[in-house]
Protein backbone atom coordinates (compact mmCIF):
# COMPACT_ATOMS: atom_id res chain seq x y z
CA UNK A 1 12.89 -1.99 -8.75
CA UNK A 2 9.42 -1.73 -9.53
CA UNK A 3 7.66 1.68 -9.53
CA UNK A 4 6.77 2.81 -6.33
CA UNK A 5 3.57 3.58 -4.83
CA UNK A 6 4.26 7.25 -3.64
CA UNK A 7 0.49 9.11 -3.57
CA UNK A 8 0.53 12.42 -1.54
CA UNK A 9 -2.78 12.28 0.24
CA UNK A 10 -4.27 15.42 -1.91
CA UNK A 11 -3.72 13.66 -4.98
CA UNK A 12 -4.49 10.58 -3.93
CA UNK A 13 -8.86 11.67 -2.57
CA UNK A 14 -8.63 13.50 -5.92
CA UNK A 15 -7.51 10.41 -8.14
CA UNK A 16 -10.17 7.94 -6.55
CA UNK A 17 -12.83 11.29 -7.57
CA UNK A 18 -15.22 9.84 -4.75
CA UNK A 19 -14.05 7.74 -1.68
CA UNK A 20 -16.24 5.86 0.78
CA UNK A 21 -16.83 9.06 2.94
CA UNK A 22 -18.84 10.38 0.67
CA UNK A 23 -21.56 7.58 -0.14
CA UNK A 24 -21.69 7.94 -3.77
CA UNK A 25 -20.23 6.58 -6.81
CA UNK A 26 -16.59 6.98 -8.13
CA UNK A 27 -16.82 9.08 -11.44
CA UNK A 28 -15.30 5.70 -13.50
CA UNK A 29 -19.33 5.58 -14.46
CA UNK A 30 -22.23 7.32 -14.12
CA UNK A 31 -25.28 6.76 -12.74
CA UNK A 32 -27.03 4.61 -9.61
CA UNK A 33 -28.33 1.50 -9.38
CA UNK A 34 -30.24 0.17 -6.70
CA UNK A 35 -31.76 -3.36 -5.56
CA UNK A 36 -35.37 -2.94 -6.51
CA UNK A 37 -34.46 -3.94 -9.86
CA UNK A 38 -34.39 -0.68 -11.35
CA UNK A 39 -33.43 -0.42 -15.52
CA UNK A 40 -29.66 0.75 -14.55
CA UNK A 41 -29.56 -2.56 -12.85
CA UNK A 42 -29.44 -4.79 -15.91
CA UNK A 43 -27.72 -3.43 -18.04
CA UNK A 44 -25.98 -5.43 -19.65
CA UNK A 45 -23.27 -2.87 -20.69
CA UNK A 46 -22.65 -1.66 -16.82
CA UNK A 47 -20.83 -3.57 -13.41
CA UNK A 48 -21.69 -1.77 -10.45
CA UNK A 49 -18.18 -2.61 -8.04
CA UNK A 50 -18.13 -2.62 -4.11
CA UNK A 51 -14.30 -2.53 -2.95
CA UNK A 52 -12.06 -0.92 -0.28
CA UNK A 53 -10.99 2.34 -0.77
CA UNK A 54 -7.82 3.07 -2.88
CA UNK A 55 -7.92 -0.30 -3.11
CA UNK A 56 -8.08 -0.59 -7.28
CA UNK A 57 -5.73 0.91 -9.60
CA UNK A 58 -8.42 3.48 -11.79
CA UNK A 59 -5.75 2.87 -15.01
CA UNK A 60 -7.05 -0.72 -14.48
CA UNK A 61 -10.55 0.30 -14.85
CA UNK A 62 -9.80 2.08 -17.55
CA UNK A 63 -8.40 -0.68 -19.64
CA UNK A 64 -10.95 -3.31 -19.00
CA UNK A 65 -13.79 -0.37 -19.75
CA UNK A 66 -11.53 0.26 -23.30
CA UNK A 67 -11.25 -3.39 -23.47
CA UNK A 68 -14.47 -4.63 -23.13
CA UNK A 69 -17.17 -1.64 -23.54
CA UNK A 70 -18.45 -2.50 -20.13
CA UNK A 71 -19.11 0.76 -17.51
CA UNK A 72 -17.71 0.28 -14.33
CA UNK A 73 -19.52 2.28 -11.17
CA UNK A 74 -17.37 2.08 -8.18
CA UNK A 75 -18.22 2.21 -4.93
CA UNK A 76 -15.79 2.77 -1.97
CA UNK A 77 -15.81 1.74 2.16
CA UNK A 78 -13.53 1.67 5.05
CA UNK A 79 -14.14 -1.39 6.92
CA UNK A 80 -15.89 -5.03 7.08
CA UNK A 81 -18.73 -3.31 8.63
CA UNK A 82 -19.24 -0.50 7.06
CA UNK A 83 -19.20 -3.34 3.26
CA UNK A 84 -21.87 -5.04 5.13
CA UNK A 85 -24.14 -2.08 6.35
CA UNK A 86 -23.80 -0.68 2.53
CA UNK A 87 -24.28 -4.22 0.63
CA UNK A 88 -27.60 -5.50 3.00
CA UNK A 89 -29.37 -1.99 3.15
CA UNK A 90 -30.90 -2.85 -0.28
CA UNK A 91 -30.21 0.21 -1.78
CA UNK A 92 -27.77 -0.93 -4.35
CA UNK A 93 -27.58 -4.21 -5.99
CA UNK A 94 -23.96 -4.86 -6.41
CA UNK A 95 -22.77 -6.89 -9.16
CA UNK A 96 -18.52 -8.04 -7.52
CA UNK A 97 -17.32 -7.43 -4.38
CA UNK A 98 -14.38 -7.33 -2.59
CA UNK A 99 -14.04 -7.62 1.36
CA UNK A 100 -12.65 -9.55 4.10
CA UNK A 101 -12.16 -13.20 4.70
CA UNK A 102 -14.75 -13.57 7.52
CA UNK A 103 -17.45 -10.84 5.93
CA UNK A 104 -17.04 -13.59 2.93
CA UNK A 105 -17.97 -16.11 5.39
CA UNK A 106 -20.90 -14.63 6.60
CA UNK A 107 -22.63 -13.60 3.15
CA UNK A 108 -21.66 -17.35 2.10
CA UNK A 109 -23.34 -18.84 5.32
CA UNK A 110 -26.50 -16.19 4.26
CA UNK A 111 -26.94 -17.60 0.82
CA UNK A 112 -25.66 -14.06 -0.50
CA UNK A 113 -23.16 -15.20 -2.57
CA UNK A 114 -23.16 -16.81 -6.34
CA UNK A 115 -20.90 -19.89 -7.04
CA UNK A 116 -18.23 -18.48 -9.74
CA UNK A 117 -17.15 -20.41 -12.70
CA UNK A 118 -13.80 -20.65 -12.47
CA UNK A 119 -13.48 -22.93 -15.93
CA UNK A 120 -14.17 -20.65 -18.02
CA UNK A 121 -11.70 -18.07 -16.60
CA UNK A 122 -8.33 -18.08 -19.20
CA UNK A 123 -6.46 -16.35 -16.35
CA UNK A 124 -6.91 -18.14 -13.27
CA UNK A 125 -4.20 -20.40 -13.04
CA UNK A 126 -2.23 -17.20 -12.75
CA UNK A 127 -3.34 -17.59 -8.86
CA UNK A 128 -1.04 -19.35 -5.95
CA UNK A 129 -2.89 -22.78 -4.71
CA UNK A 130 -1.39 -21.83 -1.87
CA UNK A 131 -3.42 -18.67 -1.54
CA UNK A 132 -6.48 -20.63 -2.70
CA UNK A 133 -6.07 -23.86 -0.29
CA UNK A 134 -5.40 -21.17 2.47
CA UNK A 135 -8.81 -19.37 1.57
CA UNK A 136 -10.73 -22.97 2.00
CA UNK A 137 -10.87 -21.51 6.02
CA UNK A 138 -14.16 -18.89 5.04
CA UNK A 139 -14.91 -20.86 1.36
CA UNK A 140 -14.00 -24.51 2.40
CA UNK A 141 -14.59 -25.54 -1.91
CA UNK A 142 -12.97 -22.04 -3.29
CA UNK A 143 -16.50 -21.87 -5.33
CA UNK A 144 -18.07 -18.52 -3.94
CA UNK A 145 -14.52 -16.58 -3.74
CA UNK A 146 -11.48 -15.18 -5.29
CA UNK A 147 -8.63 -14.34 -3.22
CA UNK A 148 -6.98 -10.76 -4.45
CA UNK A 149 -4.31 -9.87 -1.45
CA UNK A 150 -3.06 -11.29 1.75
CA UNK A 151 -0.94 -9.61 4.65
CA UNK A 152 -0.76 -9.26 8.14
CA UNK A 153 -2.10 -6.52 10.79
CA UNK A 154 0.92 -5.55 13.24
CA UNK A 155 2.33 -2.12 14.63
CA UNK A 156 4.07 0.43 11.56
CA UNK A 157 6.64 2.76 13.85
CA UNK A 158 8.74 5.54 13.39
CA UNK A 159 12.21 4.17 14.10
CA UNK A 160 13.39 7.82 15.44
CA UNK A 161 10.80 7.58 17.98
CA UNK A 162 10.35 3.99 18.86
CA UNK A 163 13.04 1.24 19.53
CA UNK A 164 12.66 -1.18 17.60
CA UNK A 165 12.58 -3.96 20.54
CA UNK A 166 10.11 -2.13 22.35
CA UNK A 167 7.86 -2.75 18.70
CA UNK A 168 8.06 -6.90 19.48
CA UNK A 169 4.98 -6.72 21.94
CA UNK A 170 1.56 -5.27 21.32
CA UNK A 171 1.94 -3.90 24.93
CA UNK A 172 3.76 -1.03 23.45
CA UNK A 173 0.14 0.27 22.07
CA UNK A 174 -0.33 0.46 25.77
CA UNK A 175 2.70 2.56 26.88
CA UNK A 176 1.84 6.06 28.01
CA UNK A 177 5.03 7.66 26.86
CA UNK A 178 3.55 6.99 23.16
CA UNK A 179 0.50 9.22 24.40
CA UNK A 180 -1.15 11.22 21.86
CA UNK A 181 1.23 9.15 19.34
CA UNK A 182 -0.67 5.99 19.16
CA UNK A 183 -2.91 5.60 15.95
CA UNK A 184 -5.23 2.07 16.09
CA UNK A 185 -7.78 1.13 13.15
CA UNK A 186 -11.24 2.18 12.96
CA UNK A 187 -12.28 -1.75 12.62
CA UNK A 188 -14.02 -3.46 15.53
CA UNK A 189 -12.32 -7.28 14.77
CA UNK A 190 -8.45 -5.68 13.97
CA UNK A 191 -8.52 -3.42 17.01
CA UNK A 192 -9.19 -5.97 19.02
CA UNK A 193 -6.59 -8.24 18.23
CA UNK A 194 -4.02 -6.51 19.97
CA UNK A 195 -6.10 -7.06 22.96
CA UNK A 196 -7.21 -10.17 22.71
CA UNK A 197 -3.21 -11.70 22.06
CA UNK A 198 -1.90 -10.10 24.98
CA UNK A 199 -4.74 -11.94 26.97
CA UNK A 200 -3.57 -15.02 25.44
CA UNK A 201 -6.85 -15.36 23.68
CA UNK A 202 -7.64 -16.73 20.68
CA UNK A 203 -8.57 -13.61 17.83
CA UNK A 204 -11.76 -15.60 17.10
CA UNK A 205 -12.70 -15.96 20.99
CA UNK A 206 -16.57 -16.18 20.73
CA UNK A 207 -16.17 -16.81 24.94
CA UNK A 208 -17.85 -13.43 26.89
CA UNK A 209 -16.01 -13.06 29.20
CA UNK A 210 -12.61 -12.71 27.23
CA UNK A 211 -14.33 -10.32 24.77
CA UNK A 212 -15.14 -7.92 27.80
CA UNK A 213 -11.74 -8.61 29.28
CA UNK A 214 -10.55 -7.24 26.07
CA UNK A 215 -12.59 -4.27 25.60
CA UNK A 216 -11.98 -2.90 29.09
CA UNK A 217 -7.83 -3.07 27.85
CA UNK A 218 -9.10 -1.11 24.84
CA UNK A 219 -10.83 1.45 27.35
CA UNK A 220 -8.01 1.85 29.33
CA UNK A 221 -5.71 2.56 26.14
CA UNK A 222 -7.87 5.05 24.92
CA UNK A 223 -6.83 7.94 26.85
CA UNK A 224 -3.52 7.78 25.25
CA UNK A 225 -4.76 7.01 21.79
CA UNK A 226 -4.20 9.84 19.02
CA UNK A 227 -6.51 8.22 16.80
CA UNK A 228 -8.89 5.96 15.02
CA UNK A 229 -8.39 5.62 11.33
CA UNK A 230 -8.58 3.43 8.21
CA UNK A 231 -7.10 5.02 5.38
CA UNK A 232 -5.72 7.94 6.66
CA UNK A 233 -3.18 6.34 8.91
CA UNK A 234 -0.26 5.64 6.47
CA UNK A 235 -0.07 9.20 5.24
CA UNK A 236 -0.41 10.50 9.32
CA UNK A 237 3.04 8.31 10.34
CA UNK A 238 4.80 9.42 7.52
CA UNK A 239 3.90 12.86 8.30
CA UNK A 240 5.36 12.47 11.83
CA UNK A 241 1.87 13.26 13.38
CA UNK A 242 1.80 9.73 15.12
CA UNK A 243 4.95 7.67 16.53
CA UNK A 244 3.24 4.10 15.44
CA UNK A 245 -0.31 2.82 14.13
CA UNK A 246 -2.12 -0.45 14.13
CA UNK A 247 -1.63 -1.32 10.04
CA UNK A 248 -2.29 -3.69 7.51
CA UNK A 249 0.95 -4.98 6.27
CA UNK A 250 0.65 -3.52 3.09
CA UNK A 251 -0.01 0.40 4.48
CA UNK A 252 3.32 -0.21 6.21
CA UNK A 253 4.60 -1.09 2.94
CA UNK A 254 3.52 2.21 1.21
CA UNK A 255 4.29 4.60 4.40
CA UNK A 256 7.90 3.10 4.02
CA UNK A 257 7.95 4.73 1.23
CA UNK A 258 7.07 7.97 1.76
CA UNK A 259 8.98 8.19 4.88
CA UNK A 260 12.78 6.25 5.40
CA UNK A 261 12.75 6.07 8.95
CA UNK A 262 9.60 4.07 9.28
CA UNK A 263 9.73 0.07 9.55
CA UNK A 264 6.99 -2.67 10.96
CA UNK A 265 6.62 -5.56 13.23
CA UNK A 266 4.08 -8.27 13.58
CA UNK A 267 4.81 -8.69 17.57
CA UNK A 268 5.95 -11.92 18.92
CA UNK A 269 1.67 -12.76 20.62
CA UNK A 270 0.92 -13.83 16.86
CA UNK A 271 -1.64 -11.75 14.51
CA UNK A 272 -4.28 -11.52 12.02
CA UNK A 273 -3.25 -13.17 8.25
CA UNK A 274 -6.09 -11.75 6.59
CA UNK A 275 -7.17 -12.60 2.93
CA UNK A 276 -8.89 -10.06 1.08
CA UNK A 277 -11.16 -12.03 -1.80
CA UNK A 278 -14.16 -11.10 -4.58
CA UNK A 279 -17.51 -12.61 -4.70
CA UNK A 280 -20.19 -12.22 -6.58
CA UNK A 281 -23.55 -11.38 -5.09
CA UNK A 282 -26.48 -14.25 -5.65
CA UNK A 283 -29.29 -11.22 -6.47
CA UNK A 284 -26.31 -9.86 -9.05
CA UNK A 285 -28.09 -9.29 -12.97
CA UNK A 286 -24.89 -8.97 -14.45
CA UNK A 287 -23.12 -12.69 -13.47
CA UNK A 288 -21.56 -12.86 -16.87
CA UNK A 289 -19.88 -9.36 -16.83
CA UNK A 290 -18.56 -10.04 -13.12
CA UNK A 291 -16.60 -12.95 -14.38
CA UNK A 292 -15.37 -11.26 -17.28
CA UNK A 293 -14.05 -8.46 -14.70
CA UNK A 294 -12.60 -11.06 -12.16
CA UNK A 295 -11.09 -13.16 -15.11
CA UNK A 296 -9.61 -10.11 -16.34
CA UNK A 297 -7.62 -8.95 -12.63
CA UNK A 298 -6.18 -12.18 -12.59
CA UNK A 299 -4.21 -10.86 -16.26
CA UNK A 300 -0.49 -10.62 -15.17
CA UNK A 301 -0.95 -6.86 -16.74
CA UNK A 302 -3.79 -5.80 -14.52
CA UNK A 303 -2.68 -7.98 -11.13
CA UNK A 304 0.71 -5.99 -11.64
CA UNK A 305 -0.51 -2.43 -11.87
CA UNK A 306 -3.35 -3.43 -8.54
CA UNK A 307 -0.32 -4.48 -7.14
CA UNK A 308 2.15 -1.72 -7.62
CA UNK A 309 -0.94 0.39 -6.43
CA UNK A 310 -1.55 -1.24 -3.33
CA UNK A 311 1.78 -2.97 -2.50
CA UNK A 312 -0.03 -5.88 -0.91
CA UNK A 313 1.11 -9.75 -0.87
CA UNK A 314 -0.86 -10.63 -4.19
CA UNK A 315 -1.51 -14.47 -5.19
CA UNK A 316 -0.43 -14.00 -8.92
CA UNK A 317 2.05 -15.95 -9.25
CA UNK A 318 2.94 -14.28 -13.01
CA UNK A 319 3.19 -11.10 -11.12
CA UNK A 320 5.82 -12.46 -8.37
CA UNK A 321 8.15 -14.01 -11.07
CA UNK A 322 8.78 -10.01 -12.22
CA UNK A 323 9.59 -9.09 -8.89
CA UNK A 324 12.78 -8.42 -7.32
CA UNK A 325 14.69 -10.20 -4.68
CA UNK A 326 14.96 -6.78 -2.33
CA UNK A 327 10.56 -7.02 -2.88
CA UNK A 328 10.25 -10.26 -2.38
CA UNK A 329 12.74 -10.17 0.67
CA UNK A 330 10.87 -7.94 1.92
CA UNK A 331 8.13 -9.81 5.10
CA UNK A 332 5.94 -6.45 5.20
CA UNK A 333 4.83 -7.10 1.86
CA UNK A 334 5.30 -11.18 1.72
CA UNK A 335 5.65 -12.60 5.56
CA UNK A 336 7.93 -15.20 6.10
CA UNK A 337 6.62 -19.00 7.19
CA UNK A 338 7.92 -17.79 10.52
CA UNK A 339 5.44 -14.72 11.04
CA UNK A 340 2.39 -16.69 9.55
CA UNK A 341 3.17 -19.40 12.05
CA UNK A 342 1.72 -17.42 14.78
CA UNK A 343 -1.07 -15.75 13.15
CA UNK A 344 -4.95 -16.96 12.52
CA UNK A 345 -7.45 -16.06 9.62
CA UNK A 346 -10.62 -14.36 10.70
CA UNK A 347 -13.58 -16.74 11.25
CA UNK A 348 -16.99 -15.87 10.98
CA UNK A 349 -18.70 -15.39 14.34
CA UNK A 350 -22.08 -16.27 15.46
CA UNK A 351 -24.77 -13.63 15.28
CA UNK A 352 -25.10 -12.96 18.95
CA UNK A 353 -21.20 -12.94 19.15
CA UNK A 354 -21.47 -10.00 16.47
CA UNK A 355 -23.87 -7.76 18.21
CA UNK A 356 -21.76 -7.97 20.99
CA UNK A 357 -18.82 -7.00 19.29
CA UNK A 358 -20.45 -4.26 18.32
CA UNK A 359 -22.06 -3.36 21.31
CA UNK A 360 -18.74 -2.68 23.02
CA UNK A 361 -17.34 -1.45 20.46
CA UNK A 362 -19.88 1.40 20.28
CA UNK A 363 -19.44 1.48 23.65
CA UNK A 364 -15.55 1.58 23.48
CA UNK A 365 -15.55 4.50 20.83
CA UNK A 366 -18.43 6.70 23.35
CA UNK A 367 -16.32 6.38 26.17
């Protein structure tokens, strides 16, 4: 079996020395850089990352800093949003970032993002096409992105608490016997999915009136919801503080293993398959070093440790022929044909489909 990834929460906000909370860098480098073109900013010897949080193995860093005598200053966020707020305030120019399939769209559709050139990469061909063709939904050529993990959203449970039947529907996120239990993500397009599927609308519905119908389900959950969280919600199930959460598939993946008696289900309405991918900024002054770095996570030694980190589907392909069967048996971490069947990639929306989004969401979270 490969090692697991068992983090108590203490040591895990001590290991990443800086998450996104806390708006400043990870100690990996030192330093600031910002978008006015500041000296820090082109140097040569320094690649200033944007990624999730706990989201990149540090040991990883380590070796391709060792490896290459290039610094690496991380930065850390929570959701979609919260990437885009940080990377368009103009504050810091970014040299690779990773984020969500549809945020890729968007920066793409802005003329934010650099073409990549994937020929002279030695290590791409490590990568699924499968991965990569599916990707061609938010980068329709696979020349502005690199895909890094894939999973689904769906409901991790506490099997002592919850049957797992009742765990098929997303109406259980609705049941007030759960109240107080209920944990749902602190992301405006995964929170709504729930919603939105048990309408029987499309998770990309741009139509107003379904968006509202939506919200107003999310409004009268919230009474009964424990919760809103990103990273914290893995560690809160396993701790017994919630019955069930609104996950990625790959939190699931590490809760189960801090806790037996959890499991997870993508219910029967169909989900999100979300692909997480790196681009490279257009206004980026280090192009060169970004490749080097991106080359150098697609090295079956790096893409394994990420992985073992993270314990989300990854593309490699070098890394899934080291795998076990019981791993890659297991549909929390790869889904089966059948669960991807009924679920959708995020598509960019329109602008005025985005602010209202957020408007109700803001509104949702006030109430």
């Amino acid at each position: 079996m490969l090692k697991k990834r068992i983090i108590p929460a203490f040591c895990a906000v001590t290991a990443v020395c800086t998450l996104a909370a806390c708006g400043t860098f990870a100690a990996c480098g030192t330093g600031a850089a910002d978008r006015s073109g500041a000296a820090s900013d082109a140097d040569n010897g320094t690649l200033v990352v944007l990624n999730y949080g706990k989201y990149l193995d540090h040991s990883v860093i380590r070796m391709f800093e060792e490896e290459t005598g290039i610094d690496i200053k991380l930065e850390e966020y929570e959701s979609p949003e919260e990437m885009y707020t940080k990377f368009s305030s103009g504050s810091i120019r970014y040299d690779v970032v990773c984020t969500s399939d549809y945020m890729v769209e968007r920066l793409i559709s802005e003329g934010q993002v650099a073409e990549i050139d994937f020929s002279g990469f030695s290590y791409y061909d490590n990568l699924n096409p499968e991965i990569i063709e599916a990707s061609q939904i938010f980068d329709p050529e696979n020349k502005y992105s690199m895909p890094y993990f894939y999973g689904t959203l769906g409901i991790l449970y506490n099997t002592t608490m919850v049957p797992e039947e009742e765990t098929d529907t997303w109406s259980i996120l609705w049941d007030e016997k759960y109240a107080d239990s209920i944990i749902m993500q602190n992301s405006v397009r995964d929170t709504f999915v729930p919603a939105l599927r048990l309408l029987g609308y499309d998770i990309n519905t741009e139509d107003q009136s379904q968006i509202e119908e939506a919200v107003q389900l999310l409004i009268e959950q919230k009474p009964i919801v424990y919760a809103y969280y990103v990273d914290e919600t893995a560690d809160e199930v396993a701790a017994g503080n919630a019955a069930m959460a609104l996950v990625y598939s790959g939190e699931a993946a590490y809760a189960a293993e801090l806790n037996e008696d959890l499991a997870y289900s993508v219910p029967r309405e169909g989900s999100n398959l979300w692909i997480d991918s790196w681009f490279i900024p257009a206004d980026s002054q280090n192009k060169e070093n970004a490749q080097k770095f991106l080359d150098f996570l697609c090295r079956e030694d790096a893409a394994m440790l990420n992985f073992e980190y993270v314990w989300y589907g990854t593309p490699n392909l070098k890394v899934i022929e080291q795998l076990d069967e019981e791993t890659l048996s297991d549909a929390t971490i790869f889904p089966t044909e059948e669960i991807l069947a009924d679920c959708v990639v995020y598509k960019q929306f329109d602008q005025d489909t985005t602010d209202r989004y957020n408007y109700l969401w803001k509104m949702l979270k006030s109430e």
